[in-house]
N, C-alpha and C. Protein backbone atom coordinates (compact mmCIF):
# COMPACT_ATOMS: atom_id res chain seq x y z
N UNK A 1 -12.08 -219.32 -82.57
CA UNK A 1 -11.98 -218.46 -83.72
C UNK A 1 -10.97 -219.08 -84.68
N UNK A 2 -11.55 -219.11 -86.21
CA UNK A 2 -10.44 -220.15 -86.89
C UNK A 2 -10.79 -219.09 -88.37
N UNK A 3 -9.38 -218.48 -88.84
CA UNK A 3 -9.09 -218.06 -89.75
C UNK A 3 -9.50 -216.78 -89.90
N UNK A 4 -9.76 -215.77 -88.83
CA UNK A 4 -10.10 -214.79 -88.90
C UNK A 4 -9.14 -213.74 -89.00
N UNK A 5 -9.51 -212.37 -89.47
CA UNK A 5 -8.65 -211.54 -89.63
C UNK A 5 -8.93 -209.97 -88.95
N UNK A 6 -8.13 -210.27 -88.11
CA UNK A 6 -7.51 -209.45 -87.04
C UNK A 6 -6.70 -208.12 -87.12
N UNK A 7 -6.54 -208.48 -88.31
CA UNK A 7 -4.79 -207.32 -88.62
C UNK A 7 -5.00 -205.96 -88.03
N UNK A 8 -4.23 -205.57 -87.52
CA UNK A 8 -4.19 -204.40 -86.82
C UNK A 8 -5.52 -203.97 -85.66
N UNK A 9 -5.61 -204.75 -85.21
CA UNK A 9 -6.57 -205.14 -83.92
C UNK A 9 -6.10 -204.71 -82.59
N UNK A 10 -6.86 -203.61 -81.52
CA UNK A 10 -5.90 -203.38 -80.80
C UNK A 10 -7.10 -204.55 -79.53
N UNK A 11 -6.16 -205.52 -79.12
CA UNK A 11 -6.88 -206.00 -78.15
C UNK A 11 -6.70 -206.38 -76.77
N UNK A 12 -5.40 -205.07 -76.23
CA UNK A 12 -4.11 -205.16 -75.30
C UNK A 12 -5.13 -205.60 -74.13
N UNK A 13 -4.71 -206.19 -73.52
CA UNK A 13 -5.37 -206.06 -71.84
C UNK A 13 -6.36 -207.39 -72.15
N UNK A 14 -6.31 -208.39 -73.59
CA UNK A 14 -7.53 -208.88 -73.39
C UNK A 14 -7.37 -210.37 -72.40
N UNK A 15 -8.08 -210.76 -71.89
CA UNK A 15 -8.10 -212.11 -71.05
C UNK A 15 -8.82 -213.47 -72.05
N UNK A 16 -7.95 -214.43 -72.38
CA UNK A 16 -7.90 -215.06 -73.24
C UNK A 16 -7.68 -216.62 -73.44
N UNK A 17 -7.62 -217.11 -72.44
CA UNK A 17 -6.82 -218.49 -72.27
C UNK A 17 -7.46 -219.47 -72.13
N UNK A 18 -6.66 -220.46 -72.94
CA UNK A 18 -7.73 -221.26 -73.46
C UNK A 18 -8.42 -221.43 -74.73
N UNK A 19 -8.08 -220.41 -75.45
CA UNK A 19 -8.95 -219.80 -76.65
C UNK A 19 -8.45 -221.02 -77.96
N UNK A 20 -9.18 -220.78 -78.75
CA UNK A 20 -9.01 -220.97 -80.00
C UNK A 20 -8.16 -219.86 -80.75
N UNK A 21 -7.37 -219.74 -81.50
CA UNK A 21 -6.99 -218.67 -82.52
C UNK A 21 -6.20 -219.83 -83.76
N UNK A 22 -6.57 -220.83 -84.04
CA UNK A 22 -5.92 -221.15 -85.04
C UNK A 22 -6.08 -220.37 -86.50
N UNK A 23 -4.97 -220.16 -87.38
CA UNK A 23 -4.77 -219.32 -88.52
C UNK A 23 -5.43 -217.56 -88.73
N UNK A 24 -5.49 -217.65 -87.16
CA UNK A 24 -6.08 -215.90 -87.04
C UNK A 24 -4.60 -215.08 -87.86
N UNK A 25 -5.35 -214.25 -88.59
CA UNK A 25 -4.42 -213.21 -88.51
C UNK A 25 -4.27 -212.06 -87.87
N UNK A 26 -3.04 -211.82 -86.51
CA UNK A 26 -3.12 -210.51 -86.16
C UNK A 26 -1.66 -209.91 -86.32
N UNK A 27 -1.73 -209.42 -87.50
CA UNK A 27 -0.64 -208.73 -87.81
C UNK A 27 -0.96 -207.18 -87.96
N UNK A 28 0.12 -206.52 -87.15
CA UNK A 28 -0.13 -205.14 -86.60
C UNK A 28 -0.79 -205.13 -85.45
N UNK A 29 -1.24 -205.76 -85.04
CA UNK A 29 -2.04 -205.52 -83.88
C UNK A 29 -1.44 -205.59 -82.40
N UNK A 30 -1.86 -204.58 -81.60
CA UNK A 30 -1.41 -204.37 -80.27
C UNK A 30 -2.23 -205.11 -79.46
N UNK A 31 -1.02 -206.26 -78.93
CA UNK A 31 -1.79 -207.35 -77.66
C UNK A 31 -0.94 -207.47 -76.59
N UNK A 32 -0.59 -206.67 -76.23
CA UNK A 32 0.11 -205.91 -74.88
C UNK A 32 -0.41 -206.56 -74.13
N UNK A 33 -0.01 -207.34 -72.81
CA UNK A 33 -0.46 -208.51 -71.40
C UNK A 33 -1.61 -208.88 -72.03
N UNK A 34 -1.46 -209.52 -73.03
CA UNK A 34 -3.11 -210.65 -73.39
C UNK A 34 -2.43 -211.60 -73.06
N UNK A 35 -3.21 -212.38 -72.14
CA UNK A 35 -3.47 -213.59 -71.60
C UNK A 35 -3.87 -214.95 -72.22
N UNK A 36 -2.38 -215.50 -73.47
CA UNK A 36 -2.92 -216.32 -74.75
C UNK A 36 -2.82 -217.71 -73.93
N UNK A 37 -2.21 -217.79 -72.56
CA UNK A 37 -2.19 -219.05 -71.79
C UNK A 37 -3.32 -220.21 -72.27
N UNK A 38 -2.50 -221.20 -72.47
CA UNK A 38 -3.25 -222.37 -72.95
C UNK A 38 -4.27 -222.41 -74.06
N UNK A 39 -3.15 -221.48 -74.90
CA UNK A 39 -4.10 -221.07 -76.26
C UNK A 39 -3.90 -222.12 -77.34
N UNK A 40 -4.78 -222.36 -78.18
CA UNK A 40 -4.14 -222.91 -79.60
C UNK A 40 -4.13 -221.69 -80.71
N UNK A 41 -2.84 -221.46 -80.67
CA UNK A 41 -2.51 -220.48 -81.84
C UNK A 41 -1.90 -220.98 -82.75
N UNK A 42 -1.85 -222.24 -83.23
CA UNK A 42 -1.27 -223.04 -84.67
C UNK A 42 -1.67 -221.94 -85.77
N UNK A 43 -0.38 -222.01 -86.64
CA UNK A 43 -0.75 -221.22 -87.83
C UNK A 43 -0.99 -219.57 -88.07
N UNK A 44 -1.06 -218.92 -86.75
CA UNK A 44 -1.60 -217.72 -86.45
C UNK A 44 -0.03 -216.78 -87.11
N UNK A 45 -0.75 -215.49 -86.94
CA UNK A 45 0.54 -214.34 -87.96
C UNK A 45 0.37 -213.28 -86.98
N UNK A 46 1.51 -213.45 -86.10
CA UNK A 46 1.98 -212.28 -85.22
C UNK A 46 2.90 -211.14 -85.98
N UNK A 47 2.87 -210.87 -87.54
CA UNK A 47 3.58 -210.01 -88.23
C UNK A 47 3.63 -208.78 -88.05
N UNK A 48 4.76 -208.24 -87.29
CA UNK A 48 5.19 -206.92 -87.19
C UNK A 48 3.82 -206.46 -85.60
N UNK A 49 3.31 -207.60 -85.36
CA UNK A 49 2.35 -207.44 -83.58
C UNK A 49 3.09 -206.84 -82.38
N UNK A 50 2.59 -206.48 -81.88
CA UNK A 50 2.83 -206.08 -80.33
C UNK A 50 2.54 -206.72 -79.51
N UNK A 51 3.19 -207.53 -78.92
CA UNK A 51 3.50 -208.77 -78.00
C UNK A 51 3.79 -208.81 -76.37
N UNK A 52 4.04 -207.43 -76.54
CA UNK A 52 5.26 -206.98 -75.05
C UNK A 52 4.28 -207.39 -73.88
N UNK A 53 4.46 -208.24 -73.10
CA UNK A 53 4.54 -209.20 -71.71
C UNK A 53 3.16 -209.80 -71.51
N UNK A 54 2.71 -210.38 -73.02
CA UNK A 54 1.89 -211.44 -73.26
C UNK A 54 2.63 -212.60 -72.71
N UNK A 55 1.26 -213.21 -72.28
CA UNK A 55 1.48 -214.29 -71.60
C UNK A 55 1.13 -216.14 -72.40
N UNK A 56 1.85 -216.72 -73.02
CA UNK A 56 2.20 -217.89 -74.15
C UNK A 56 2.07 -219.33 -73.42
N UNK A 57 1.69 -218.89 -71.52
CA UNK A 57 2.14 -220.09 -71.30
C UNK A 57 1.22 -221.36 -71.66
N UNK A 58 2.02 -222.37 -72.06
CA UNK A 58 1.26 -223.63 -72.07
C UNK A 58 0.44 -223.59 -73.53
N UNK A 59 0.76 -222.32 -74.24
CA UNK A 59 0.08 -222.69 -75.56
C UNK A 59 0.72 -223.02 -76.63
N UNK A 60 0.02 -223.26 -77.30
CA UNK A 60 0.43 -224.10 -78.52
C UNK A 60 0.29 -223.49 -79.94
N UNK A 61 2.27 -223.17 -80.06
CA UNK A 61 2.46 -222.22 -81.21
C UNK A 61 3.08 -222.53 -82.98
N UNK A 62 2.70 -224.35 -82.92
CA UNK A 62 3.23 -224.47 -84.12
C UNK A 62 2.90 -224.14 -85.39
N UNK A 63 3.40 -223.74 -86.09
CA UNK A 63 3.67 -222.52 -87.52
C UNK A 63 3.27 -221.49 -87.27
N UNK A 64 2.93 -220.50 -86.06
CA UNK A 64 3.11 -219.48 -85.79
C UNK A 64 4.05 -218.80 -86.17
N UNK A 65 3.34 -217.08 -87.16
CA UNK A 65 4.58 -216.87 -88.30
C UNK A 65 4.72 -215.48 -86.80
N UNK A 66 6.45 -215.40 -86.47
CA UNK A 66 6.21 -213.93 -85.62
C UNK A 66 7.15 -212.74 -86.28
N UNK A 67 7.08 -212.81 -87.20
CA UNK A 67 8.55 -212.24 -88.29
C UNK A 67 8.03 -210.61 -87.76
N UNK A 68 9.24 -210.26 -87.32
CA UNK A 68 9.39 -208.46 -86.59
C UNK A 68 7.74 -208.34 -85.57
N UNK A 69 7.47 -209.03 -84.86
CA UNK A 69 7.31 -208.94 -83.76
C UNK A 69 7.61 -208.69 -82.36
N UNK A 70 7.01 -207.50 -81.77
CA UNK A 70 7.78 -207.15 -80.50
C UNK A 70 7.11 -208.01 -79.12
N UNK A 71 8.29 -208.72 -78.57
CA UNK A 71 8.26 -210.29 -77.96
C UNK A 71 9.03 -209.47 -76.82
N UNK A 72 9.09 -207.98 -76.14
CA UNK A 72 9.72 -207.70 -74.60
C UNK A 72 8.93 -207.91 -74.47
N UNK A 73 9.31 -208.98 -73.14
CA UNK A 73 9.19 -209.38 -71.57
C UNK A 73 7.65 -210.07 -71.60
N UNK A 74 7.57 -210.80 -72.90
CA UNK A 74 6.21 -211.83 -73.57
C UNK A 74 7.11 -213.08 -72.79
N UNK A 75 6.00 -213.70 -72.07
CA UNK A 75 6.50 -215.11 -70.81
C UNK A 75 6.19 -215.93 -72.16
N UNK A 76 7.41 -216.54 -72.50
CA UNK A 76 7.51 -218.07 -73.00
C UNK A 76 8.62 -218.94 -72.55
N UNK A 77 8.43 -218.91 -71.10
CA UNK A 77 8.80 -219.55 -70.25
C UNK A 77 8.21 -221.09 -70.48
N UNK A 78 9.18 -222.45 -70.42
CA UNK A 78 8.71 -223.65 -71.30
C UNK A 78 7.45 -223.65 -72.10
N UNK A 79 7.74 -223.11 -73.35
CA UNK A 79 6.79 -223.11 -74.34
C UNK A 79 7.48 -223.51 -75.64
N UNK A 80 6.93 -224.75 -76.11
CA UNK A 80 7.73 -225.09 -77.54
C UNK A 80 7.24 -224.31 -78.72
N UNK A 81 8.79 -223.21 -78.80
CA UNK A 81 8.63 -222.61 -80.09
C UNK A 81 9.35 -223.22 -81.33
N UNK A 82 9.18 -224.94 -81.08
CA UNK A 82 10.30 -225.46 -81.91
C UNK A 82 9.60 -225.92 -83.68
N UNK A 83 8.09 -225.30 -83.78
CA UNK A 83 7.79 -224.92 -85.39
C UNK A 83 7.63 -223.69 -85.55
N UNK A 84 7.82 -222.95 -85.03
CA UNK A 84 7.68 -221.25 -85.35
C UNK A 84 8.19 -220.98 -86.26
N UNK A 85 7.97 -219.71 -86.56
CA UNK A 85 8.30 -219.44 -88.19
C UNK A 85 9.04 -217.81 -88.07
N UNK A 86 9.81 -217.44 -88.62
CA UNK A 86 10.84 -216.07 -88.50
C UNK A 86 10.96 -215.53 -86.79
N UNK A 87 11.60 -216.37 -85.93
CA UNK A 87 11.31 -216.17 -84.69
C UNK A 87 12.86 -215.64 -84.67
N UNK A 88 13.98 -214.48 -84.09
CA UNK A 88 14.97 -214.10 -84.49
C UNK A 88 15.44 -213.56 -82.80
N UNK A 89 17.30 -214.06 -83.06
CA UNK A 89 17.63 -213.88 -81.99
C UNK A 89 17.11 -213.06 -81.12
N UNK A 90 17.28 -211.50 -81.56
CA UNK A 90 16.91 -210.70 -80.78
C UNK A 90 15.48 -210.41 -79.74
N UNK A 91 14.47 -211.41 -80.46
CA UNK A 91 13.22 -211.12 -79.68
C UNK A 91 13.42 -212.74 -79.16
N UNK A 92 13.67 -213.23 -79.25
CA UNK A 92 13.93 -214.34 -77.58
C UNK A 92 14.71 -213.82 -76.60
N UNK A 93 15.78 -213.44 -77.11
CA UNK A 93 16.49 -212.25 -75.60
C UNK A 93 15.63 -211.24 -75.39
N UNK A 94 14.52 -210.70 -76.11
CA UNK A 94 13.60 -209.74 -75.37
C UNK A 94 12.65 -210.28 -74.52
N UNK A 95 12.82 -211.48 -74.84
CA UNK A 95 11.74 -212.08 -74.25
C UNK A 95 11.60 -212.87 -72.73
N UNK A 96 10.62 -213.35 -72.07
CA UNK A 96 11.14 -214.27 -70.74
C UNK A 96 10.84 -215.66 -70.78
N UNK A 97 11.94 -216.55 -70.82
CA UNK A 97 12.17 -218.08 -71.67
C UNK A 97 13.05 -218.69 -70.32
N UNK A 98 12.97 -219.64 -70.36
CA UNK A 98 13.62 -221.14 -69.24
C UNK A 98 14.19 -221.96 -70.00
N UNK A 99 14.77 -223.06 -68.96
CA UNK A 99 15.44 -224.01 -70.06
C UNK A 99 14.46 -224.74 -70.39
N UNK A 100 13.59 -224.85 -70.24
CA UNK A 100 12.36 -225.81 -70.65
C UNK A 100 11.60 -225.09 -71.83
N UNK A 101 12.04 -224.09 -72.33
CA UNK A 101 11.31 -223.12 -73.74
C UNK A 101 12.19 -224.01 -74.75
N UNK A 102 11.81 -224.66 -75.92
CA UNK A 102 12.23 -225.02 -77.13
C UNK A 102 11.91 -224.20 -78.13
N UNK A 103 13.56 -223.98 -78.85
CA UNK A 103 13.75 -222.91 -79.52
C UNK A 103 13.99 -223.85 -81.17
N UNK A 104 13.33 -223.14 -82.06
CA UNK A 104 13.35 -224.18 -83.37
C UNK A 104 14.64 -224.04 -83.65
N UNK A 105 14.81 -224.83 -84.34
CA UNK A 105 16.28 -225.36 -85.24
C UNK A 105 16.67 -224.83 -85.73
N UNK A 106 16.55 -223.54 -86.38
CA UNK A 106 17.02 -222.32 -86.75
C UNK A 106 18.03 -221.57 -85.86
N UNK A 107 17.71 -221.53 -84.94
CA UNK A 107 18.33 -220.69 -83.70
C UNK A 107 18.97 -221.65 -82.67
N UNK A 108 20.00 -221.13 -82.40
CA UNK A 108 20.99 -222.40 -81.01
C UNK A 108 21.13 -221.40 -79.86
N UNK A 109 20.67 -221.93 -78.52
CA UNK A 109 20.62 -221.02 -77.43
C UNK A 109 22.10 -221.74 -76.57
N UNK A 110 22.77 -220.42 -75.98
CA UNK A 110 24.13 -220.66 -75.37
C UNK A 110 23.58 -220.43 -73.86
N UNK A 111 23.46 -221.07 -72.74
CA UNK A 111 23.23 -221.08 -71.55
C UNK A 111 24.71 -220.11 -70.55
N UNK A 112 24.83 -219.23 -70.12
CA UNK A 112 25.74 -218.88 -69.27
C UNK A 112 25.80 -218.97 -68.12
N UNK A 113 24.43 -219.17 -67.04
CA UNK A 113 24.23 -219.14 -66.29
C UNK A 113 22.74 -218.98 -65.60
N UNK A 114 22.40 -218.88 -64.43
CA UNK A 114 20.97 -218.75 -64.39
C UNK A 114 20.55 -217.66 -64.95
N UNK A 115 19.64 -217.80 -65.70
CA UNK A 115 18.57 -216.74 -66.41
C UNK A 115 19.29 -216.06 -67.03
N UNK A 116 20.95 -216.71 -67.73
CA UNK A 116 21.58 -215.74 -68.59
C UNK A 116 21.82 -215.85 -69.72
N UNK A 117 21.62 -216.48 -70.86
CA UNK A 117 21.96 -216.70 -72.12
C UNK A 117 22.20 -215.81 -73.26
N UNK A 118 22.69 -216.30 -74.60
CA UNK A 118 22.55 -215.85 -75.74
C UNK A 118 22.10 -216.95 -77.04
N UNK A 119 21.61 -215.94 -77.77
CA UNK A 119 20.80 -216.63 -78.86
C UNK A 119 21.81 -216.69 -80.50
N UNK A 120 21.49 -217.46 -80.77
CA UNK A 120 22.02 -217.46 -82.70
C UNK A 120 21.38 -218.30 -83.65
N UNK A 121 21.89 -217.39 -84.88
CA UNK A 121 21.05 -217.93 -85.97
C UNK A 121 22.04 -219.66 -86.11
């Protein structure tokens, strides 16, 4: 699926991996445990989405815009979010990330301990 529009799409629960979604737009939309594993989501607009314990692994999120997106307990556990676009402290600490998750250049992650960190602009 390439450039489609999604916005406010509720498609929670969907099983997904593997997919295509380049430049989809799903902004507003509730994707609660969708399964985006080994997705290509380049370009895609998670604006103001519902994210909570979607699963990112292994896909591929560069210029993915996620500006006020809710990212609790969404696995981006080693997943390079290092072109993302309005990605903000607070929803990487909502989120579940490793040291192997790359965080863009915008944001500097402080390691404290296992599975303990903090985030900044």
């Amino acid at each position: 699926m390439t450039e489609a529009n999604l916005s406010k799409a509720d498609l929670h629960d969907a099983y997904s991996p593997d997919a295509e979604w380049t430049a989809v737009n799903l902004s507003g939309s509730d994707l609660r445990w969708v399964d985006f594993s080994w997705s290509v989501l380049s370009e895609a607009s998670f604006t103001e989405a519902t994210l909570v314990a979607s699963d990112f692994t292994k896909a591929n999120l560069s210029g993915v815009n996620f500006d006020n997106a809710n990212l609790i307990d969404a696995r981006l556990t080693g997943v390079d979010l290092s072109e993302t676009l309005n990605l903000s402290p607070k929803q990487v600490e909502s989120a579940e990330i490793d040291r192997a998750t790359q965080l863009p250049p915008y944001l500097e992650i402080n390691w404290k301990g296992k599975g303990e960190y903090e985030v900044k602009k």
